[in-house]
PDB file of N, CA and C in Angstrom:
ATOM      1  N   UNK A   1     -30.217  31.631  23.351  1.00  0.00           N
ATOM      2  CA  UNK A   1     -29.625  30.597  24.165  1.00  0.00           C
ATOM      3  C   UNK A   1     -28.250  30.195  23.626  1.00  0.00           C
ATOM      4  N   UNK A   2     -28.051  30.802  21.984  1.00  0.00           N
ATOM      5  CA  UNK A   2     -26.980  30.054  21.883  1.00  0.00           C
ATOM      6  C   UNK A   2     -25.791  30.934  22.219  1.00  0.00           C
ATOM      7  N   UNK A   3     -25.860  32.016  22.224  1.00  0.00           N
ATOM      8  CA  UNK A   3     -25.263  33.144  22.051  1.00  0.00           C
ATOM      9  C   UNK A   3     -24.818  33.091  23.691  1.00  0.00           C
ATOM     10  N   UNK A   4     -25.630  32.722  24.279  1.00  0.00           N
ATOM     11  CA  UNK A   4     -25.529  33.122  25.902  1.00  0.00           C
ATOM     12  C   UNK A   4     -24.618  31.717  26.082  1.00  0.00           C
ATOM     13  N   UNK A   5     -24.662  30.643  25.435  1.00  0.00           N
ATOM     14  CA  UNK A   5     -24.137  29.143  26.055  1.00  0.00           C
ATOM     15  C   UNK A   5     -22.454  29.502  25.069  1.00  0.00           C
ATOM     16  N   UNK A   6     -22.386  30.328  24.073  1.00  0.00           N
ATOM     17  CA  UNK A   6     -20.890  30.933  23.607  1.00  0.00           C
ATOM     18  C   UNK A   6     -20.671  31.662  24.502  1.00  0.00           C
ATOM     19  N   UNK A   7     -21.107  32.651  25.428  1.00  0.00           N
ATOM     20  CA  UNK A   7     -20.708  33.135  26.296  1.00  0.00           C
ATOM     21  C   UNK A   7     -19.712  32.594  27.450  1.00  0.00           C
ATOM     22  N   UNK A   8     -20.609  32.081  27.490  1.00  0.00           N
ATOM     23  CA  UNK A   8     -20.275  31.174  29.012  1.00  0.00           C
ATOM     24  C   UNK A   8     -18.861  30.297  28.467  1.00  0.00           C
ATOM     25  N   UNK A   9     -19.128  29.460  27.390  1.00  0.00           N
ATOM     26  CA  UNK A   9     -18.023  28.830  26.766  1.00  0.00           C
ATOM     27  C   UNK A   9     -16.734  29.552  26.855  1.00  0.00           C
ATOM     28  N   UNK A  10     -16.678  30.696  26.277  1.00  0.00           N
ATOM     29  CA  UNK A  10     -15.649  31.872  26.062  1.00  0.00           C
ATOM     30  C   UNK A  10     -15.155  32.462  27.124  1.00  0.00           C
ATOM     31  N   UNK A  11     -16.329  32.352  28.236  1.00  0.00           N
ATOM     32  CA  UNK A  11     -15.493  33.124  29.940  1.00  0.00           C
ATOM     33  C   UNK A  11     -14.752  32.255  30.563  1.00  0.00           C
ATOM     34  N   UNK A  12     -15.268  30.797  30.487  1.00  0.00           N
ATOM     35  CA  UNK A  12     -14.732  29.524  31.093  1.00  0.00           C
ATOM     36  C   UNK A  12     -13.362  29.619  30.311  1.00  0.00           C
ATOM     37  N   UNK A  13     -13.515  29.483  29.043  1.00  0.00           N
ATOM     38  CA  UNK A  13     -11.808  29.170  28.287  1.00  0.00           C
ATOM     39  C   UNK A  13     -10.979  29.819  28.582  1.00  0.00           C
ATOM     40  N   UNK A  14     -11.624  31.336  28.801  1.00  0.00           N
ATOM     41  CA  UNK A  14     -10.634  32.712  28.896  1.00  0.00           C
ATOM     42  C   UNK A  14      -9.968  32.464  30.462  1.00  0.00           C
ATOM     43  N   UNK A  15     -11.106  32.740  31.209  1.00  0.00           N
ATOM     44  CA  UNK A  15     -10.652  32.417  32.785  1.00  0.00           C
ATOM     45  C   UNK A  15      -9.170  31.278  32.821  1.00  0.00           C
ATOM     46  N   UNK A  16      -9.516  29.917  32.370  1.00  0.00           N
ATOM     47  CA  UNK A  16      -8.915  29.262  32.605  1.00  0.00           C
ATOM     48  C   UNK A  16      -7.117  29.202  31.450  1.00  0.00           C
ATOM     49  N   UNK A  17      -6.946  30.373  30.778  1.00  0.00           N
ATOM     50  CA  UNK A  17      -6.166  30.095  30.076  1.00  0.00           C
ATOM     51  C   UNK A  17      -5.310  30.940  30.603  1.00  0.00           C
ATOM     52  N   UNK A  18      -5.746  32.265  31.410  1.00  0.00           N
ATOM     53  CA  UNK A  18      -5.662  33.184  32.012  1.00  0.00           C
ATOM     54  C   UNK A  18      -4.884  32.999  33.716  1.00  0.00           C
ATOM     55  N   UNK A  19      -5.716  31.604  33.801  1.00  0.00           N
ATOM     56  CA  UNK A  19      -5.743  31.179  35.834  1.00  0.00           C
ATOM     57  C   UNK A  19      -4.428  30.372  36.126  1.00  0.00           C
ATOM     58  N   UNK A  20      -3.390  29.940  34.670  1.00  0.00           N
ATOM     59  CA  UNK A  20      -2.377  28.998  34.342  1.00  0.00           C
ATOM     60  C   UNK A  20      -1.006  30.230  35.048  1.00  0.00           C
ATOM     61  N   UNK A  21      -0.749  30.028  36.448  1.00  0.00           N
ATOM     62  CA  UNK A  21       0.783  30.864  36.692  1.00  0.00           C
ATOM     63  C   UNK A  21       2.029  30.576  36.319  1.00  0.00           C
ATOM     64  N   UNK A  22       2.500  31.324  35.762  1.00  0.00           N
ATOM     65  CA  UNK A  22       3.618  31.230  35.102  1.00  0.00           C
ATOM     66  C   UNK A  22       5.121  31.449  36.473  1.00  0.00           C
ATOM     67  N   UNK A  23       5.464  29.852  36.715  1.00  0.00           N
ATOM     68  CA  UNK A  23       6.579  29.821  37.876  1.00  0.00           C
ATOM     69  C   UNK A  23       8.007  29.157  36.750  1.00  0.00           C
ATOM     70  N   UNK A  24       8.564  29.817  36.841  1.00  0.00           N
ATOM     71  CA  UNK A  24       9.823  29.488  36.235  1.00  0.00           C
ATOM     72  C   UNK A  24      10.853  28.809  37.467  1.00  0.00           C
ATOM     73  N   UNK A  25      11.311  27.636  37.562  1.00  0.00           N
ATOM     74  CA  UNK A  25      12.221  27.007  38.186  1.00  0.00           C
ATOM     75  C   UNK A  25      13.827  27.137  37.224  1.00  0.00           C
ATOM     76  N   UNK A  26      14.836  28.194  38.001  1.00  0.00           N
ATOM     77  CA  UNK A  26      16.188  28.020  37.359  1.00  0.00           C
ATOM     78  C   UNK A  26      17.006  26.874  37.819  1.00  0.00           C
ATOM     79  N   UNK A  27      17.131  25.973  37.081  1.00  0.00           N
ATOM     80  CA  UNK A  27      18.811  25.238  38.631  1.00  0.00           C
ATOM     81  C   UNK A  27      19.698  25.507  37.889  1.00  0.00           C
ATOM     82  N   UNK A  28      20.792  26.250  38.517  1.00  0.00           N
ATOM     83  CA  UNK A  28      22.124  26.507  38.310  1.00  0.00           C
ATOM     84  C   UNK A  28      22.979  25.553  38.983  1.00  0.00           C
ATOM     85  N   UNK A  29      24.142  25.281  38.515  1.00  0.00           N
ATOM     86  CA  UNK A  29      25.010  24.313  38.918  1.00  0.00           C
ATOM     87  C   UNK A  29      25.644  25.580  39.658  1.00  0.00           C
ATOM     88  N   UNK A  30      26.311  24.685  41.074  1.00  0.00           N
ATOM     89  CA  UNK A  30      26.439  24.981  42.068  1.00  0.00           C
ATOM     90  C   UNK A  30      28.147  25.407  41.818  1.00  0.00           C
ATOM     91  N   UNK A  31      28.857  25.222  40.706  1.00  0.00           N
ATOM     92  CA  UNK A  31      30.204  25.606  40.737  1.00  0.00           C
ATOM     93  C   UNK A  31      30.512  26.839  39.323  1.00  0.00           C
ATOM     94  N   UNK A  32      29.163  27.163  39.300  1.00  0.00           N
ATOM     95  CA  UNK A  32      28.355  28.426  38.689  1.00  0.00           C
ATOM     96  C   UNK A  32      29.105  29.499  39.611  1.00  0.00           C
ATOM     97  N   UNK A  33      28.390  29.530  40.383  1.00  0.00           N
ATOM     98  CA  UNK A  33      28.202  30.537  41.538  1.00  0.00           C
ATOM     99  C   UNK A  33      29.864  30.621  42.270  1.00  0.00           C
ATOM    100  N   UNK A  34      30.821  29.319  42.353  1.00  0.00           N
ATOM    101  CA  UNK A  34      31.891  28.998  42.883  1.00  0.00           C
ATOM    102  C   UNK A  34      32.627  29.719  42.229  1.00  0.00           C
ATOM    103  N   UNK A  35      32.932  29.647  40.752  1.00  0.00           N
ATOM    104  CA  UNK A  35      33.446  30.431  39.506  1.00  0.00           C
ATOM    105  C   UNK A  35      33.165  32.024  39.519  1.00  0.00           C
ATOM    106  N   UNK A  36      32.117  32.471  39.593  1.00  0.00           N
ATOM    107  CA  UNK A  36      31.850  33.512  39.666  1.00  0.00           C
ATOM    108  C   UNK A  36      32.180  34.434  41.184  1.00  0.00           C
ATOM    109  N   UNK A  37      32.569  33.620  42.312  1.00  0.00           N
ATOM    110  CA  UNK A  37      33.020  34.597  43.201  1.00  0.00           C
ATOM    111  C   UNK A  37      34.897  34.244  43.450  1.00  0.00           C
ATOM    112  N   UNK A  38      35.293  33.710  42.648  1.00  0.00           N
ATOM    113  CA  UNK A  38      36.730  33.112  42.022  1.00  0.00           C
ATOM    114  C   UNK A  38      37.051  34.336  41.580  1.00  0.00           C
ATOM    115  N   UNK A  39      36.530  34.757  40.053  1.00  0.00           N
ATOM    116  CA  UNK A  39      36.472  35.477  39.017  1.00  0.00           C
ATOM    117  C   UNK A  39      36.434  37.050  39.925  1.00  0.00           C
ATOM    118  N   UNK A  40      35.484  36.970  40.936  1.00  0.00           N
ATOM    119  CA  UNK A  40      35.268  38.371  41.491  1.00  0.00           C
ATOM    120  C   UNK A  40      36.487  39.008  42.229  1.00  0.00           C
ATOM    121  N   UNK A  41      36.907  37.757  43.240  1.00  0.00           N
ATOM    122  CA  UNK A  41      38.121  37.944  44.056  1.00  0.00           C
ATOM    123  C   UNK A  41      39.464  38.283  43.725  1.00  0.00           C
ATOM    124  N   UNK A  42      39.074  37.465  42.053  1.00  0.00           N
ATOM    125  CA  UNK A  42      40.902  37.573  41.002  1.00  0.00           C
ATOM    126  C   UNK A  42      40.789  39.256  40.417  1.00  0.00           C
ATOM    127  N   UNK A  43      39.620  39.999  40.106  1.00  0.00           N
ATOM    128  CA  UNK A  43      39.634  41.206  40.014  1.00  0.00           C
ATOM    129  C   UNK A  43      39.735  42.202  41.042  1.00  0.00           C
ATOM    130  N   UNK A  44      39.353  41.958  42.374  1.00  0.00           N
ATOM    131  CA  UNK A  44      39.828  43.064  43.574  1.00  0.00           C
ATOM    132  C   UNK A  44      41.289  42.406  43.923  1.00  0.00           C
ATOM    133  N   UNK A  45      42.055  41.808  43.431  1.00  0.00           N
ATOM    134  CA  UNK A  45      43.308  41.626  43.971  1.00  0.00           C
ATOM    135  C   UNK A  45      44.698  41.983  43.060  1.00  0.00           C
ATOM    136  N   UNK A  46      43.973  42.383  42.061  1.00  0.00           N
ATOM    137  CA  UNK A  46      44.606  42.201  40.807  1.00  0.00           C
ATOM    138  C   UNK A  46      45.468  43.252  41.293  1.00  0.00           C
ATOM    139  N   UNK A  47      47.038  43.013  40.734  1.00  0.00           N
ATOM    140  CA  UNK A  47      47.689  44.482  40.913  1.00  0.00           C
ATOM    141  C   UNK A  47      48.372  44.258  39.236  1.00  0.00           C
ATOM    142  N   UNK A  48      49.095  45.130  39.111  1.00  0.00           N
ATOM    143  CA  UNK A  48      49.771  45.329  37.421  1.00  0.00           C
ATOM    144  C   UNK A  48      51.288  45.724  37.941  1.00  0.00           C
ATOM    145  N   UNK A  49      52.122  45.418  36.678  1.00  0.00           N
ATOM    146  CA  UNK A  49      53.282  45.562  36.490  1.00  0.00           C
ATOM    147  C   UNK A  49      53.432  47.000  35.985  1.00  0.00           C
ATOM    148  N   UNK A  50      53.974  48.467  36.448  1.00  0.00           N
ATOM    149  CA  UNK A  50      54.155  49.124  35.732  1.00  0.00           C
ATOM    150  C   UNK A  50      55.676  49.678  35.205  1.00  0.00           C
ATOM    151  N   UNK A  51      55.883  50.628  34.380  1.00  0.00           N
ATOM    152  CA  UNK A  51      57.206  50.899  33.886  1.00  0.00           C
ATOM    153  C   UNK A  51      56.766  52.445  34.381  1.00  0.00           C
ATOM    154  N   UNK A  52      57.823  53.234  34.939  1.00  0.00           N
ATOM    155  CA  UNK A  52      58.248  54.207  35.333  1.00  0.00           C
ATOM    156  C   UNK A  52      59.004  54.757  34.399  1.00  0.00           C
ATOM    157  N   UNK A  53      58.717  55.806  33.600  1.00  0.00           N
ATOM    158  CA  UNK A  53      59.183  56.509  32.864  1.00  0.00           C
ATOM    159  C   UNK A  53      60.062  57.835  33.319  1.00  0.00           C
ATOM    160  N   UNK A  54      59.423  58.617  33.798  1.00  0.00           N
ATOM    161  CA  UNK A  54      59.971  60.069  34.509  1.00  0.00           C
ATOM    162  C   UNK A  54      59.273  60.197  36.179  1.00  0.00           C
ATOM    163  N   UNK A  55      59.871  61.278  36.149  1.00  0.00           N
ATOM    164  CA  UNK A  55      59.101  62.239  37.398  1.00  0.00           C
ATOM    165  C   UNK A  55      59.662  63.396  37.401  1.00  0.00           C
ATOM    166  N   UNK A  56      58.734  64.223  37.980  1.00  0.00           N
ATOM    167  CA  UNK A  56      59.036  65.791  37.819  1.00  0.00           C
ATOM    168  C   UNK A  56      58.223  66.768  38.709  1.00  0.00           C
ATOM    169  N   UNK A  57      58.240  67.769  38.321  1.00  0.00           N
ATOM    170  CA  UNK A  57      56.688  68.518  38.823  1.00  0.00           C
ATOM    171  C   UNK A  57      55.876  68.577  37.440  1.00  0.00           C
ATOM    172  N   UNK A  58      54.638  69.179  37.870  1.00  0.00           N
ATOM    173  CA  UNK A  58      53.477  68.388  36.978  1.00  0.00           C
ATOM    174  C   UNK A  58      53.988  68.807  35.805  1.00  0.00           C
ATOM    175  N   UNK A  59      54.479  70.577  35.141  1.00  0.00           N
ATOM    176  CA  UNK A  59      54.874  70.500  33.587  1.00  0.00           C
ATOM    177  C   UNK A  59      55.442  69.645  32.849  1.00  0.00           C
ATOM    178  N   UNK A  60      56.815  69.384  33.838  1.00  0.00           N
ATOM    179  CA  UNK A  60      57.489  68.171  33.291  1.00  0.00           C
ATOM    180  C   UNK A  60      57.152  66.882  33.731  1.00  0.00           C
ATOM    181  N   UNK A  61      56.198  66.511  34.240  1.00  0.00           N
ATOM    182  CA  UNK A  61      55.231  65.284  33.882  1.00  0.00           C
ATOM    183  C   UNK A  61      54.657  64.903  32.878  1.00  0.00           C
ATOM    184  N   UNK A  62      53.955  66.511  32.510  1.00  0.00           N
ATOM    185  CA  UNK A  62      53.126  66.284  30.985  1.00  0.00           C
ATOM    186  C   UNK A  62      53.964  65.833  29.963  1.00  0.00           C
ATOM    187  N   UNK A  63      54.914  66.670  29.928  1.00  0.00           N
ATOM    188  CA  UNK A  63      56.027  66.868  28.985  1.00  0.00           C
ATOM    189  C   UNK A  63      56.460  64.968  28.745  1.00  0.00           C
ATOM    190  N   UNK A  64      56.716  64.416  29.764  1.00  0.00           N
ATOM    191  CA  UNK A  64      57.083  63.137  29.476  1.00  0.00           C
ATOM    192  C   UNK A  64      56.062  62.568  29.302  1.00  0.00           C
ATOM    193  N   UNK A  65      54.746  62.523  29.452  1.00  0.00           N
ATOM    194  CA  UNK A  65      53.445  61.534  29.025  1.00  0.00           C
ATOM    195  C   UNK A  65      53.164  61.536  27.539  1.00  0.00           C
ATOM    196  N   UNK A  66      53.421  63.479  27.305  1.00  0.00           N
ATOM    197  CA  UNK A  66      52.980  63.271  25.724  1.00  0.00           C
ATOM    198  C   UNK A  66      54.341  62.726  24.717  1.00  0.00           C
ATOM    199  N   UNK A  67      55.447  62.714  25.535  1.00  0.00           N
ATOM    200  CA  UNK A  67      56.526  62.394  24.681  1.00  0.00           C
ATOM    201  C   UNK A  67      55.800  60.404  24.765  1.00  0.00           C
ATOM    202  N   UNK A  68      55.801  60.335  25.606  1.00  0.00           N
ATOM    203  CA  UNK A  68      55.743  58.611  25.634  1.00  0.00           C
ATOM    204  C   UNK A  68      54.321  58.384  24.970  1.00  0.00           C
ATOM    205  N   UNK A  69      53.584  58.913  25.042  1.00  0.00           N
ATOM    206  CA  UNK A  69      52.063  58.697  24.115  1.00  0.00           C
ATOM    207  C   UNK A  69      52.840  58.912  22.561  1.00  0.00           C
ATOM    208  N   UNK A  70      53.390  59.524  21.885  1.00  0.00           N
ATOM    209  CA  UNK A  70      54.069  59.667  20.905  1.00  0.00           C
ATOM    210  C   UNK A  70      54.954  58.542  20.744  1.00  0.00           C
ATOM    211  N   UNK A  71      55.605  58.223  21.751  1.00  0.00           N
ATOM    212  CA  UNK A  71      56.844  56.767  21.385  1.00  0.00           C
ATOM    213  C   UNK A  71      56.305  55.216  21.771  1.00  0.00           C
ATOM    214  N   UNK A  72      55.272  55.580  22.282  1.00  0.00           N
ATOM    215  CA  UNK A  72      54.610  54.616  22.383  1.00  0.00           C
ATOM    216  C   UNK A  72      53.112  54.234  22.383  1.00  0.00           C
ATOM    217  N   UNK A  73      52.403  54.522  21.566  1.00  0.00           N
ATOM    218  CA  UNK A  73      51.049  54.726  21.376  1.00  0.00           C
ATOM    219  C   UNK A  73      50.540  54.074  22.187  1.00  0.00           C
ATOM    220  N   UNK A  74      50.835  52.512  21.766  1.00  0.00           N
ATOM    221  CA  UNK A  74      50.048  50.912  22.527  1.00  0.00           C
ATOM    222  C   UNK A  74      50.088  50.931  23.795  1.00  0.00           C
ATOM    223  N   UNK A  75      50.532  51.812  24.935  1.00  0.00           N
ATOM    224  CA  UNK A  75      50.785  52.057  26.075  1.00  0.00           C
ATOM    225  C   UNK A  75      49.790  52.648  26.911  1.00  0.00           C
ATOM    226  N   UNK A  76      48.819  52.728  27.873  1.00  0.00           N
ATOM    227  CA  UNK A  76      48.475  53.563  28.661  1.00  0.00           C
ATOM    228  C   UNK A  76      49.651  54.434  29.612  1.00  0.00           C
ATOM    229  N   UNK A  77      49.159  55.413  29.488  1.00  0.00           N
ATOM    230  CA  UNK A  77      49.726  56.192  30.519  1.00  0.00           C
ATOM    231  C   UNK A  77      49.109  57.159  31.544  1.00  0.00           C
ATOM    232  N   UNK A  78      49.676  57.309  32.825  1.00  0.00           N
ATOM    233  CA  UNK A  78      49.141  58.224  33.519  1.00  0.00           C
ATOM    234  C   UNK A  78      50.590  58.630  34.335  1.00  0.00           C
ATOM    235  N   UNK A  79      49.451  59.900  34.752  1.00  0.00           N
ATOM    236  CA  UNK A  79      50.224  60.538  35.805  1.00  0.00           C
ATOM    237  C   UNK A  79      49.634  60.725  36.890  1.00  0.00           C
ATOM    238  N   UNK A  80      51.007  60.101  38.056  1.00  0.00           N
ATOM    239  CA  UNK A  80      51.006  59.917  39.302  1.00  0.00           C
ATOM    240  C   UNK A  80      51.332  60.673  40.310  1.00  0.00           C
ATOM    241  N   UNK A  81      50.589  61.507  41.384  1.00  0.00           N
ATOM    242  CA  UNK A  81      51.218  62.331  42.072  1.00  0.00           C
ATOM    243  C   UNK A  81      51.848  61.311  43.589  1.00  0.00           C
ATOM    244  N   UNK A  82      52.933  61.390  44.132  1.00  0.00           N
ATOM    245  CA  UNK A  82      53.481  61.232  45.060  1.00  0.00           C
ATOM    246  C   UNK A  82      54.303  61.953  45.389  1.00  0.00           C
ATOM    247  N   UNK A  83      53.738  62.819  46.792  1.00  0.00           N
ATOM    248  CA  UNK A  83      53.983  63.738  47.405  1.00  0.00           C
ATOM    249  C   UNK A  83      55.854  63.890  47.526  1.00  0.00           C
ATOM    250  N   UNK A  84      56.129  65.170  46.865  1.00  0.00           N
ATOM    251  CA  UNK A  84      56.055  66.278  46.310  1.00  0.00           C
ATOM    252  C   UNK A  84      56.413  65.884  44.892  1.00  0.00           C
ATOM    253  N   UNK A  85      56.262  64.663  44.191  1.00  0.00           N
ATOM    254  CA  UNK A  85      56.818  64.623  42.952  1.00  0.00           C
ATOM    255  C   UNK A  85      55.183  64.326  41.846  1.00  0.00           C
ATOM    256  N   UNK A  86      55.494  64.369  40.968  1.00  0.00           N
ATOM    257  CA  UNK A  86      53.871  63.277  39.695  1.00  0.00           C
ATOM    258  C   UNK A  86      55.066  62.193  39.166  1.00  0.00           C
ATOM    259  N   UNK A  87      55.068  61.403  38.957  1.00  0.00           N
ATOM    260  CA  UNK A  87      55.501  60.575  38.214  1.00  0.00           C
ATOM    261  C   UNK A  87      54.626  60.126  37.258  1.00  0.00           C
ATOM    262  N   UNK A  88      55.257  59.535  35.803  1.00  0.00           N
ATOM    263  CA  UNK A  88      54.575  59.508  34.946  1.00  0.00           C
ATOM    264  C   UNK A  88      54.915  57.536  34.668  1.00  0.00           C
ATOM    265  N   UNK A  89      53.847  56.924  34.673  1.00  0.00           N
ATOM    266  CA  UNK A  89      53.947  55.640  34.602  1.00  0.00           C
ATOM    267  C   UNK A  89      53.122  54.817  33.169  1.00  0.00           C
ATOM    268  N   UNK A  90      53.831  54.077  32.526  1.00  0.00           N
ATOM    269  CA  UNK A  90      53.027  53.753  31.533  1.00  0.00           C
ATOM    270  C   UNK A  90      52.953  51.873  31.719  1.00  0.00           C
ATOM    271  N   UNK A  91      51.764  51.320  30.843  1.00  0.00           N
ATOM    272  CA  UNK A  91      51.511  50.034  31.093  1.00  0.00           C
ATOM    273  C   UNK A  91      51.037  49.588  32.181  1.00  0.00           C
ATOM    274  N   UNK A  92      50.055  48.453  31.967  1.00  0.00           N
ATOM    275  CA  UNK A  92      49.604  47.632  32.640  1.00  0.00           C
ATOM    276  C   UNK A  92      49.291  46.356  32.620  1.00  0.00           C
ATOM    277  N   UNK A  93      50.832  45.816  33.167  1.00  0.00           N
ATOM    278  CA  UNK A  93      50.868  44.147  33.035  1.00  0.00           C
ATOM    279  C   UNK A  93      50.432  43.050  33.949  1.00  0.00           C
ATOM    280  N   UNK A  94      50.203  42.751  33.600  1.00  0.00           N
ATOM    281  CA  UNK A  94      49.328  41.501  35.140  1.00  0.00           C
ATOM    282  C   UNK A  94      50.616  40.503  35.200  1.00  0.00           C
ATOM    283  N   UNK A  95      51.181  40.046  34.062  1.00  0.00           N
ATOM    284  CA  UNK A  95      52.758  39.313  34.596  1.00  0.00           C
ATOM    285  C   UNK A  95      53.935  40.039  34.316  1.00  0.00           C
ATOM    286  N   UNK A  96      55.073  39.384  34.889  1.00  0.00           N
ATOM    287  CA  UNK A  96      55.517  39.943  34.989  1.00  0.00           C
ATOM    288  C   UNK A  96      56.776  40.160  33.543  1.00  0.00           C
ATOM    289  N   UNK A  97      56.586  39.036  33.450  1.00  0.00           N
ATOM    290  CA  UNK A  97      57.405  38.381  31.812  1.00  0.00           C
ATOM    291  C   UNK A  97      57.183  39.191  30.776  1.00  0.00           C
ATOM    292  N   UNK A  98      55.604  40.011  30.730  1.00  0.00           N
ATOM    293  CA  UNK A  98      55.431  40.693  29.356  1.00  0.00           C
ATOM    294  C   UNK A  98      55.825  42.051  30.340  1.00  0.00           C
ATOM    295  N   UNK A  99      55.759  42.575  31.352  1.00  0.00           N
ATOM    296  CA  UNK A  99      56.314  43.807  31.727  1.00  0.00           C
ATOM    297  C   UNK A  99      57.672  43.982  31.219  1.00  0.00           C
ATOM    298  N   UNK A 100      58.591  42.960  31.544  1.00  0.00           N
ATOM    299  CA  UNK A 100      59.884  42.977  31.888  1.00  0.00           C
ATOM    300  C   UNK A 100      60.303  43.171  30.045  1.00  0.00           C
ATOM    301  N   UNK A 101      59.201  42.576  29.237  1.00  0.00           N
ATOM    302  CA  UNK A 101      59.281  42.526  27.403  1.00  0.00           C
ATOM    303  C   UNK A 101      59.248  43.981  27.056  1.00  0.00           C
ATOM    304  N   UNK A 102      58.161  44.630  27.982  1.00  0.00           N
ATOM    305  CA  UNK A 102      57.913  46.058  26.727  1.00  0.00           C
ATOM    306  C   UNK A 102      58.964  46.754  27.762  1.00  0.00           C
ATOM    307  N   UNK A 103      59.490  46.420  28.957  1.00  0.00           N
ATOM    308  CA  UNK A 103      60.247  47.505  30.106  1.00  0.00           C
ATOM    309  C   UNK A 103      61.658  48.035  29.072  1.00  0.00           C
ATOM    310  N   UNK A 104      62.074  46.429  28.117  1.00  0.00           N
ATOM    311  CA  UNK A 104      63.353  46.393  27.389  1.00  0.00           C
ATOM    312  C   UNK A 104      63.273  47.663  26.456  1.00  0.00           C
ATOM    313  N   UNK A 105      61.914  47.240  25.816  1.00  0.00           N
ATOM    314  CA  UNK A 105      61.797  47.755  25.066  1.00  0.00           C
ATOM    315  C   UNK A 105      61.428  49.786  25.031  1.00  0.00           C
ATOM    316  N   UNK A 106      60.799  49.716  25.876  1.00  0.00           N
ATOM    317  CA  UNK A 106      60.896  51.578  26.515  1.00  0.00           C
ATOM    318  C   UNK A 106      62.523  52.026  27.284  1.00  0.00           C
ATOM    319  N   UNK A 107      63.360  51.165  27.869  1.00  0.00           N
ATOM    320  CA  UNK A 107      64.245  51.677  28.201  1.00  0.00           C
ATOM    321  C   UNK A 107      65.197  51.829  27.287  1.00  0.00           C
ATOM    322  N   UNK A 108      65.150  51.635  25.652  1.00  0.00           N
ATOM    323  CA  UNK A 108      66.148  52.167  24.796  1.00  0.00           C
ATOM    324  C   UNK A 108      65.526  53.624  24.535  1.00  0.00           C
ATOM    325  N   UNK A 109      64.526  53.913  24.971  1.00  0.00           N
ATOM    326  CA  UNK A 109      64.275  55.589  24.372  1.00  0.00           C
ATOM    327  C   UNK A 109      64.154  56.215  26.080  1.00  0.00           C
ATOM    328  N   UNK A 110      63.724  55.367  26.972  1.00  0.00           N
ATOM    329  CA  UNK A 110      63.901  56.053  28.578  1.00  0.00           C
ATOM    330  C   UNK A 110      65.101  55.500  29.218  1.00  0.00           C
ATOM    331  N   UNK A 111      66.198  56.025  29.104  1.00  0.00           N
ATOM    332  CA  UNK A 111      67.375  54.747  29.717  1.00  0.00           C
ATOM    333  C   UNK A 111      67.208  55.263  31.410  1.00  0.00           C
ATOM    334  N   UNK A 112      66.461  56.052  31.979  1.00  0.00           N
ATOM    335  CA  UNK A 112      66.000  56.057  33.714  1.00  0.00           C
ATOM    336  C   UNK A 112      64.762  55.565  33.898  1.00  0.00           C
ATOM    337  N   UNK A 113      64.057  54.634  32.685  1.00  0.00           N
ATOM    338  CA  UNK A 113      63.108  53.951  33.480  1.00  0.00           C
ATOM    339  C   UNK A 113      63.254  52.889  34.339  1.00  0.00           C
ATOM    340  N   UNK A 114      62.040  52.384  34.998  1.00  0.00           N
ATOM    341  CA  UNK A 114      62.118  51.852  36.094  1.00  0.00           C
ATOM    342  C   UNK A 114      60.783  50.589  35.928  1.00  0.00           C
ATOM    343  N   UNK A 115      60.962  49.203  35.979  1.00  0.00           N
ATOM    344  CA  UNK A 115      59.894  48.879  36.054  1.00  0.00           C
ATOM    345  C   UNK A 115      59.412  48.176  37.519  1.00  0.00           C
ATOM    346  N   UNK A 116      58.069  49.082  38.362  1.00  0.00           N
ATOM    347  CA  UNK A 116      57.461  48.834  39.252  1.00  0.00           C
ATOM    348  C   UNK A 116      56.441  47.978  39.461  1.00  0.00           C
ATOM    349  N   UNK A 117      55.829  47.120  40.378  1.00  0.00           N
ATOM    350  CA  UNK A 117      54.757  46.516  40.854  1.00  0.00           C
ATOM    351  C   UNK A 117      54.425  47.960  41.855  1.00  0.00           C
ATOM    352  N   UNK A 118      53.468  48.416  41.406  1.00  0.00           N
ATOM    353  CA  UNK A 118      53.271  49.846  42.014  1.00  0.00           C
ATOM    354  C   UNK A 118      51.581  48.758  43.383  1.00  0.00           C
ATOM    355  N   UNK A 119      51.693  49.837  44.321  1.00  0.00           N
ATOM    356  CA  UNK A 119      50.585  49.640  45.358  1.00  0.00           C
ATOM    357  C   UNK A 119      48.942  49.911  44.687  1.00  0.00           C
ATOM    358  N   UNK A 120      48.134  49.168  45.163  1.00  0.00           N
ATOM    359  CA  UNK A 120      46.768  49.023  44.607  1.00  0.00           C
ATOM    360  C   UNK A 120      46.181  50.367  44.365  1.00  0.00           C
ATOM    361  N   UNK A 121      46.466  51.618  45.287  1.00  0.00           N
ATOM    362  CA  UNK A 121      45.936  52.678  44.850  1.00  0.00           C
ATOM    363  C   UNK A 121      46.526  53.632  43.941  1.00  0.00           C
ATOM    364  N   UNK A 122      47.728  52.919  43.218  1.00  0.00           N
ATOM    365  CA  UNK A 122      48.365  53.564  41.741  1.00  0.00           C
ATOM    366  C   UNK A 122      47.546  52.971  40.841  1.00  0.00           C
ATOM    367  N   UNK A 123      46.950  52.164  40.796  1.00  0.00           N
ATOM    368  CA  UNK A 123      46.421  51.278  39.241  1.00  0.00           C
ATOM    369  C   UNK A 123      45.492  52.614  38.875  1.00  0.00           C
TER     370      UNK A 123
END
């Protein structure tokens, strides 16, 4: 009897420790969500300041990327095709103040660069 009345004790406790649902309530502040589609909109609109280094056909594209990866490490660079030329473009400034800083500074070793606000599908 006693064994059987621990039983019963032990199914009841278990059941009921078991029967407790676990509902999690989040509240987020509502300028959470305001911020975060702010933040989303400032990244699909974003365009960059770039500096125009050369253009050529593609050899002498390369030719100027690896010269400017060499004169300028801290720089991204790519190369840009626009029909019939690649241009080779380095940097990516979101203002225009630090473009116009490193533009000074690449046009003593590129004196035909160029610094562009290039169209969203150059970035």
């Amino acid at each position: 009897m006693k064994i059987l009345s621990t039983m019963v004790l032990f199914a009841c406790f278990t059941h009921f420790s078991y029967s407790q649902g676990a509902k999690v309530n989040i509240q987020q502040d509502q300028k959470i969500d305001q911020l975060l589609e702010i933040y989303k909109s400032s990244l699909s609109n974003n365009e960059y300041y770039r500096i125009q280094v050369g253009f050529g056909d593609y050899a002498k594209a390369q030719r100027i990327k690896a010269n400017v990866e060499e004169d300028f490490p801290d720089l991204p660079s790519k190369i840009d095709f626009d029909s019939p030329t690649y241009r080779v473009r380095v940097g990516r400034f979101t203002s225009k103040l630090d473009a116009e800083r490193k533009f000074n500074e690449v046009r003593i070793k590129y004196p035909d660069a160029m610094l562009l606000k290039p169209k969203k599908s150059t970035n």
